[in-house]
N, C-alpha and C. Protein backbone atom coordinates (compact mmCIF):
# COMPACT_ATOMS: atom_id res chain seq x y z
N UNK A 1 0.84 -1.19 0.00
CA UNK A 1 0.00 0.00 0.00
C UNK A 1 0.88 1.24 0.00
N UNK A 2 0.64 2.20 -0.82
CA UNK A 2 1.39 3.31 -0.89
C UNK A 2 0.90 4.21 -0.52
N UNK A 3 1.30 5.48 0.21
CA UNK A 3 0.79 6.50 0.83
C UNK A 3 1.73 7.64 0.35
N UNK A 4 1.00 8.93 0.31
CA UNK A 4 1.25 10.45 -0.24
C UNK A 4 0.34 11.29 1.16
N UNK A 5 1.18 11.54 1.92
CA UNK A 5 1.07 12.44 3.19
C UNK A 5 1.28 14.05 3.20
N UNK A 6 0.34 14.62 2.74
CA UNK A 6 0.95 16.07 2.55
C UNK A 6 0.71 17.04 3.40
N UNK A 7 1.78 17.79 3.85
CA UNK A 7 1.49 19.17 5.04
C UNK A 7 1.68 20.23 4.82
N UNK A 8 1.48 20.91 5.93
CA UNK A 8 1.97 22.91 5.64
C UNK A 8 1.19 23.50 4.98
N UNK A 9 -0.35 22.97 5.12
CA UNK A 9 -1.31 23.83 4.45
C UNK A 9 -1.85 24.35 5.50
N UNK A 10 -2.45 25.79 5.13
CA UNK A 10 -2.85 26.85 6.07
C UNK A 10 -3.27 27.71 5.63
N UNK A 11 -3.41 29.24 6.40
CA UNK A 11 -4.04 30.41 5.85
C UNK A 11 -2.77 31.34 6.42
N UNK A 12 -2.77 31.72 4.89
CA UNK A 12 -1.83 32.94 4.80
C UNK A 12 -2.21 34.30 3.85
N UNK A 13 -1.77 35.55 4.49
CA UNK A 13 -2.07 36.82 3.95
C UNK A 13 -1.39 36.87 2.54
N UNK A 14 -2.21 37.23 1.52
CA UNK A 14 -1.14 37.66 0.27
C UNK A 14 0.06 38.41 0.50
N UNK A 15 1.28 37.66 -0.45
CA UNK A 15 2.48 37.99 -0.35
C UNK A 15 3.47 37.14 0.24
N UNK A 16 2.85 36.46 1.08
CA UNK A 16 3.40 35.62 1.96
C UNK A 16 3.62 34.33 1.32
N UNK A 17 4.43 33.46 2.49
CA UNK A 17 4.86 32.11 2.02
C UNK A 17 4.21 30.84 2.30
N UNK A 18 4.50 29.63 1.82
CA UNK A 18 3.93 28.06 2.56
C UNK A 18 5.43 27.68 2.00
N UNK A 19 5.39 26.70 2.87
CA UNK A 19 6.12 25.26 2.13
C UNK A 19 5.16 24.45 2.76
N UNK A 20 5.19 23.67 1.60
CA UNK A 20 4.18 22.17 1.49
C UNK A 20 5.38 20.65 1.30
N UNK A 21 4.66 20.29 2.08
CA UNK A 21 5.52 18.42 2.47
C UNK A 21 5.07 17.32 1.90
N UNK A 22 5.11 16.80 1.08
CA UNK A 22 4.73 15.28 0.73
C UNK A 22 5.24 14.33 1.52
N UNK A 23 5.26 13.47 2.12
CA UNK A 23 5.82 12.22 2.69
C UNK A 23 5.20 10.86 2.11
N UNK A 24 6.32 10.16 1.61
CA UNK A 24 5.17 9.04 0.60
C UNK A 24 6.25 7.89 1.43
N UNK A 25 5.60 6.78 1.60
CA UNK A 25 5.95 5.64 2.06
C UNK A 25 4.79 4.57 1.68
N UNK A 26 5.39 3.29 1.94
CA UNK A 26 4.98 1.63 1.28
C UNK A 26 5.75 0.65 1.31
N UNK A 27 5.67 -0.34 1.21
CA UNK A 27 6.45 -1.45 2.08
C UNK A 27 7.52 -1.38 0.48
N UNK A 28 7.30 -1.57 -0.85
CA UNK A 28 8.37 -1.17 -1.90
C UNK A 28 8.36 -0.08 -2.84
N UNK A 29 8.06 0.87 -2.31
CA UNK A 29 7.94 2.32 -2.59
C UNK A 29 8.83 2.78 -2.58
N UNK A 30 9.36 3.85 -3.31
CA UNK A 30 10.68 4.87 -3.18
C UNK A 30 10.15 5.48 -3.93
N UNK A 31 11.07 6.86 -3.81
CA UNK A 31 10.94 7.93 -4.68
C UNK A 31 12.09 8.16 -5.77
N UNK A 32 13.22 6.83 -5.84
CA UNK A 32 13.67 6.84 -6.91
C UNK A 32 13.55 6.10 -7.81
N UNK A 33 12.25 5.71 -7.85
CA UNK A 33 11.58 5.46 -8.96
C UNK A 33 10.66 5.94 -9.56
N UNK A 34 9.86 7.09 -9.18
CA UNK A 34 8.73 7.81 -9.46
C UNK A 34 9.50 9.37 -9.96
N UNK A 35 8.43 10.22 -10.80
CA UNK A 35 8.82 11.17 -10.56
C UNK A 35 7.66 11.94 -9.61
N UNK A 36 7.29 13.07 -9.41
CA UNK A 36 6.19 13.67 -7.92
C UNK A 36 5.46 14.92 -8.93
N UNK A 37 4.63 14.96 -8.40
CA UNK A 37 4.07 16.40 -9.01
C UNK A 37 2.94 16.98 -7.42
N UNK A 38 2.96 18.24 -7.88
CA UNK A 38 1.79 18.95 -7.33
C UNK A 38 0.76 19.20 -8.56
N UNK A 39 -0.69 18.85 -7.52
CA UNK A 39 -1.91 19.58 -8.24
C UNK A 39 -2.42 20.35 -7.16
N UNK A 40 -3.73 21.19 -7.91
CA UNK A 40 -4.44 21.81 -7.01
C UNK A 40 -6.07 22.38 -7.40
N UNK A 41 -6.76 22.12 -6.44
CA UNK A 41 -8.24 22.04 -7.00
C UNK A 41 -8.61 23.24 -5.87
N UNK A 42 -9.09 24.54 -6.77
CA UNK A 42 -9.79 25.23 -6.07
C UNK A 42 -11.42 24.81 -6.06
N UNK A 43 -12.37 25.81 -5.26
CA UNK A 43 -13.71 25.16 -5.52
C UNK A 43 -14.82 25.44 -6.25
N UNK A 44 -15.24 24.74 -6.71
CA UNK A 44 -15.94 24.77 -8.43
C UNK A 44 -15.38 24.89 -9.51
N UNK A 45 -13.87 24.31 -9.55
CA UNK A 45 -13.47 24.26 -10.62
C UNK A 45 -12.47 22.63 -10.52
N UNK A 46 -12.03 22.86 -11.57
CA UNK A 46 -11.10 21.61 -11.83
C UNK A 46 -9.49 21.38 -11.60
N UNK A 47 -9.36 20.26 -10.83
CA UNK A 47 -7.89 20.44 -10.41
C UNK A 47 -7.15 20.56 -11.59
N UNK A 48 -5.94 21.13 -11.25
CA UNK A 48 -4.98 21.73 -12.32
C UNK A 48 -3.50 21.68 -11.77
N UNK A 49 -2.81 21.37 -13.19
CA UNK A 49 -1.37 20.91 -12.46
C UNK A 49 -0.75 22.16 -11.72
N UNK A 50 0.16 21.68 -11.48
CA UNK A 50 1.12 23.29 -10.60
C UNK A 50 2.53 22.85 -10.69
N UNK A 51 3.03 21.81 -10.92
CA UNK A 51 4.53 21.45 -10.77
C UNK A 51 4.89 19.88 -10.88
N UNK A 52 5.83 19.71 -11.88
CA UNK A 52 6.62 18.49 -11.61
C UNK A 52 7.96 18.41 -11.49
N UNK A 53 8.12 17.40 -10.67
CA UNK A 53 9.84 17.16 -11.02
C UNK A 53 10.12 15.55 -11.13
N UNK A 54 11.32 15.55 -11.95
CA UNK A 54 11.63 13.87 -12.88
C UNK A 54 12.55 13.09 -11.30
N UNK A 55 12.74 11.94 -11.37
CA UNK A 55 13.11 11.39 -10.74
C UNK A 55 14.70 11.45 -9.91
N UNK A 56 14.99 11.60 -11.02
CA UNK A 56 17.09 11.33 -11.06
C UNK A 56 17.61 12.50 -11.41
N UNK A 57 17.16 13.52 -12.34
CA UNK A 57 17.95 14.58 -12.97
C UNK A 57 17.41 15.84 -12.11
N UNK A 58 15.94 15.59 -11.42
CA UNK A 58 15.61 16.68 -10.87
C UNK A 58 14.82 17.86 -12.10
N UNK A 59 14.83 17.52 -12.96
CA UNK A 59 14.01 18.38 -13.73
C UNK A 59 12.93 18.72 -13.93
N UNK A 60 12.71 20.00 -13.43
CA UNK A 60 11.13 20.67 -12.75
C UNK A 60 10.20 20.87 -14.47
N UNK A 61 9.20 21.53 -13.89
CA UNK A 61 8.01 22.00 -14.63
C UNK A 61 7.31 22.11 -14.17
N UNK A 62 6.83 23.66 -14.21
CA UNK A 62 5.69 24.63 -13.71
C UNK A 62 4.68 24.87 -14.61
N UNK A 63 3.36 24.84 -13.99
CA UNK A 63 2.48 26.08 -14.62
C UNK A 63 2.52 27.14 -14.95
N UNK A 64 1.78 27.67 -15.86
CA UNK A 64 2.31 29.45 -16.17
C UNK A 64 1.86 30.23 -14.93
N UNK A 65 0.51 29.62 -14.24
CA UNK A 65 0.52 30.85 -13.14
C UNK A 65 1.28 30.84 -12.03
N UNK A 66 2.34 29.80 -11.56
CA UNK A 66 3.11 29.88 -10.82
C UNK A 66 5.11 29.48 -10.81
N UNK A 67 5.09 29.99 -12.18
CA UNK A 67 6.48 30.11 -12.67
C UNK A 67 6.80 31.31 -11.87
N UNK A 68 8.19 30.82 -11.59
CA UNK A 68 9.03 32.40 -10.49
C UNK A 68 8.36 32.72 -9.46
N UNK A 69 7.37 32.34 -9.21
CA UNK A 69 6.66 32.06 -7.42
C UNK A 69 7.25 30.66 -6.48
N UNK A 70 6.47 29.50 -7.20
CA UNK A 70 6.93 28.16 -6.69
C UNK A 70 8.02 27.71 -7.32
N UNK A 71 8.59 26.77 -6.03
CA UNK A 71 10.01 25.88 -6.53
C UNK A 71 9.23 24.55 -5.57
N UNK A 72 9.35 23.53 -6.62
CA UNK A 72 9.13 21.85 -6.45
C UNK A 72 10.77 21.41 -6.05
N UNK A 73 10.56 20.43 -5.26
CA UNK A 73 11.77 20.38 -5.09
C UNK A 73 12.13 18.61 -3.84
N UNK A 74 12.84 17.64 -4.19
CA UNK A 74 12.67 16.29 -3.48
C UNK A 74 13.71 16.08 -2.75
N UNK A 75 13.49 15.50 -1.57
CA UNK A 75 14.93 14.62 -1.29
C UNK A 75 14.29 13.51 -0.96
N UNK A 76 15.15 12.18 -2.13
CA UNK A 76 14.73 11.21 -2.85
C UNK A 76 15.16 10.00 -0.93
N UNK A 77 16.26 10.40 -0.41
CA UNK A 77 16.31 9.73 0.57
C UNK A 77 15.30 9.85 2.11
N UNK A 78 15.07 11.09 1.44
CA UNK A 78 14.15 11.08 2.96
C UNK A 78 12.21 11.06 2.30
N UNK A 79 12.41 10.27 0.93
CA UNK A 79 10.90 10.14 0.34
C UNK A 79 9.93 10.77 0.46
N UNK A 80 10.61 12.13 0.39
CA UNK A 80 9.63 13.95 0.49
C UNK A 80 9.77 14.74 -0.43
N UNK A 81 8.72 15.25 -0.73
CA UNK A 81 8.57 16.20 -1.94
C UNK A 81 8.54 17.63 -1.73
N UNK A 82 8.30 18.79 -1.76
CA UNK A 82 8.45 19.83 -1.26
C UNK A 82 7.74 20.85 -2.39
N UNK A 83 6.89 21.60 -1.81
CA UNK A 83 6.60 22.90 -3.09
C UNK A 83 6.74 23.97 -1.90
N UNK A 84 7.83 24.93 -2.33
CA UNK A 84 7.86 26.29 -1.67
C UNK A 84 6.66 27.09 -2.49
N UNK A 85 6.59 28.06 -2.19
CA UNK A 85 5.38 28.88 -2.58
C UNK A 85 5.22 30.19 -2.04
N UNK A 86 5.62 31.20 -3.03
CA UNK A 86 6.15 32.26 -2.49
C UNK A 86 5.23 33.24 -3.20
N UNK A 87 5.41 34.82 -2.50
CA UNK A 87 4.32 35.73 -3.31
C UNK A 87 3.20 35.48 -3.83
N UNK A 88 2.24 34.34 -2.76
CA UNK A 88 0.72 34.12 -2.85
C UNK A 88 -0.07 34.80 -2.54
N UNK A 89 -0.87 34.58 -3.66
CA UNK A 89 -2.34 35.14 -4.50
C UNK A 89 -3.44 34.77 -3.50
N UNK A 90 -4.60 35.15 -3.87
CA UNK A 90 -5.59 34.94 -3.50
C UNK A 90 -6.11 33.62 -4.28
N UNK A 91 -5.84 33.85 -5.83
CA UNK A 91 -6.39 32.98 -6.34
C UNK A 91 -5.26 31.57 -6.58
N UNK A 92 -4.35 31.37 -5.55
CA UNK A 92 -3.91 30.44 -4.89
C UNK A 92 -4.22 29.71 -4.30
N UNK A 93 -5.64 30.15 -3.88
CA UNK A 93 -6.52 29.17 -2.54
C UNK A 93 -6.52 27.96 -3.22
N UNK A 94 -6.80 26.96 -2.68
CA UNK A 94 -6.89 25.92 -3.08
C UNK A 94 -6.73 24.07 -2.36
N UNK A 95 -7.48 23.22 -2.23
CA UNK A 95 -6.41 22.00 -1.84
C UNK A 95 -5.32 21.31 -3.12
N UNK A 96 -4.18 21.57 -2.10
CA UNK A 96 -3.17 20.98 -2.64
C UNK A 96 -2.85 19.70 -2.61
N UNK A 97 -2.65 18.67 -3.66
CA UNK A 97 -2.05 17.19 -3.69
C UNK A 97 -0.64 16.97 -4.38
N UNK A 98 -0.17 16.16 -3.58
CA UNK A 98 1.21 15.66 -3.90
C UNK A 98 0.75 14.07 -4.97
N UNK A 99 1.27 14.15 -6.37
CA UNK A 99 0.77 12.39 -6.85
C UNK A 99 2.40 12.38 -6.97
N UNK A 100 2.03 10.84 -8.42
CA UNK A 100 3.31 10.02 -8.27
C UNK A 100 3.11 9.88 -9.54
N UNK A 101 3.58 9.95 -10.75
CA UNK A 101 3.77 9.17 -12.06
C UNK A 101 5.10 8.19 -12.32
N UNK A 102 4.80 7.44 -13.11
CA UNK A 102 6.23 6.76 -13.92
C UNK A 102 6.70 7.80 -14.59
N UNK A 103 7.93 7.26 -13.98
CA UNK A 103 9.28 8.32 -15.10
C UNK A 103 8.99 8.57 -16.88
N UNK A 104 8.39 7.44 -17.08
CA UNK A 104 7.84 7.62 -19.08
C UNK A 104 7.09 8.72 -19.47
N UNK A 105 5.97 8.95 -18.13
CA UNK A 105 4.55 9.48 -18.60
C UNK A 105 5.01 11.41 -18.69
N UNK A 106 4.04 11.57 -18.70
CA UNK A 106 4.11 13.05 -19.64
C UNK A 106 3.51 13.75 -18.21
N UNK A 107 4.89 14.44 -17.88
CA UNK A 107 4.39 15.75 -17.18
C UNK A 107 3.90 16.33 -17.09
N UNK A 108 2.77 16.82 -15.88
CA UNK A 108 1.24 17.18 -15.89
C UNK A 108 -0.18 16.72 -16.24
N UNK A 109 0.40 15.29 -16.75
CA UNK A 109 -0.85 14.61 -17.83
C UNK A 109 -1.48 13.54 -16.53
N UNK A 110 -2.12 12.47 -17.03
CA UNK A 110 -3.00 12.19 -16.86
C UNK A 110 -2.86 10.45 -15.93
N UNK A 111 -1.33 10.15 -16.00
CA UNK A 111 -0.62 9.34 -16.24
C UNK A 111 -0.22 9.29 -14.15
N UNK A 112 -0.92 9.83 -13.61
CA UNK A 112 -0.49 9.65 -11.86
C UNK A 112 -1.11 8.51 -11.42
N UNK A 113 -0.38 7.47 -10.59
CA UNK A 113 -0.98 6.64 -10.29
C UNK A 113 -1.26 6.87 -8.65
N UNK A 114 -0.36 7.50 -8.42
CA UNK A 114 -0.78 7.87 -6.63
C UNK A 114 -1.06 8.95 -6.18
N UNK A 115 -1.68 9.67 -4.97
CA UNK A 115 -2.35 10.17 -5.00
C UNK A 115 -2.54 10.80 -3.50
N UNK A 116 -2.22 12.13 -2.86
CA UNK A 116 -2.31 11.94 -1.43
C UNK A 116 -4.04 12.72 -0.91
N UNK A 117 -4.11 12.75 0.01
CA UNK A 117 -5.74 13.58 0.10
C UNK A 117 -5.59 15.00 0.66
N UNK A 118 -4.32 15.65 0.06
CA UNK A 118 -4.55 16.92 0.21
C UNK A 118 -4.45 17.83 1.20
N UNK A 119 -3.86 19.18 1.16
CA UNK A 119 -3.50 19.98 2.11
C UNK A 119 -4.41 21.65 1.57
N UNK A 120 -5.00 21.73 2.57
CA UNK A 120 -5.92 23.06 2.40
C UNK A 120 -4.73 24.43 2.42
N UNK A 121 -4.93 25.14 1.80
CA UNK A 121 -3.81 26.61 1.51
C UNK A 121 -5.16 27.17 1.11
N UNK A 122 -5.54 28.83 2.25
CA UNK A 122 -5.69 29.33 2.13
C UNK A 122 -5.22 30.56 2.14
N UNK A 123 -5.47 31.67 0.66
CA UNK A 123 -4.64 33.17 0.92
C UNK A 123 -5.57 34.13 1.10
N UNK A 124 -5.38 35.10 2.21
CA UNK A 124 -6.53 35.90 1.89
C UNK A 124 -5.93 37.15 1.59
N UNK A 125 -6.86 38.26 1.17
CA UNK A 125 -6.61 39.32 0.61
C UNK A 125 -6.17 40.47 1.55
């Protein structure tokens, strides 16, 4: 059984910061085999990617609305994922999820097989 544990969600004033935690564990789970992404589902709308990074090389990919705000970011030994998140919006609110894809599949797509239940980030104005 695999698990995606995510923290450091809260309410913060625009401008301000989060860091968000993934913790994924399973009896043959690692994170150097996966690569990690963040999504995020505000309400009444549809979750939407926000960030990936590849397994081994570390190579990110952002959304356009949070390029040069957020940095994704892993340490593969301690099987944690990390999204800093800086100079937040309002329309940042959102629950945040940490998934898991295979290294093949296409960044941001459709292709996550794991899945954590999310960390509430609220920004207010």
């Amino acid at each position: 059984q695999v698990q995606l544990i995510e923290s450091g969600g809260g309410l913060v004033q625009a401008g301000g910061s989060l860091r968000l935690s993934c913790a994924a564990s399973g009896r043959t789970f690692s994170l150097y085999t996966v690569a990690m992404a963040w999504f995020r589902q505000a309400p009444g709308r549809e979750r939407e990617f926000v960030a990936d990074i590849t397994r081994s090389h570390g190579i990110t990919y952002y959304a356009d609305s949070v390029k040069g705000r957020f940095t994704i970011s892993r340490d593969n030994a301690k099987n944690t994922v990390y999204l800093q998140m800086n100079s937040l919006k309002p329309e940042d609110t959102a629950v945040y999820y940490c998934a898991a894809r295979p290294p093949g599949a296409v960044a941001g797509g459709s292709q996550y097989d794991y899945w954590g239940q999310g960390t509430q980030v609220t920004v207010s104005s």
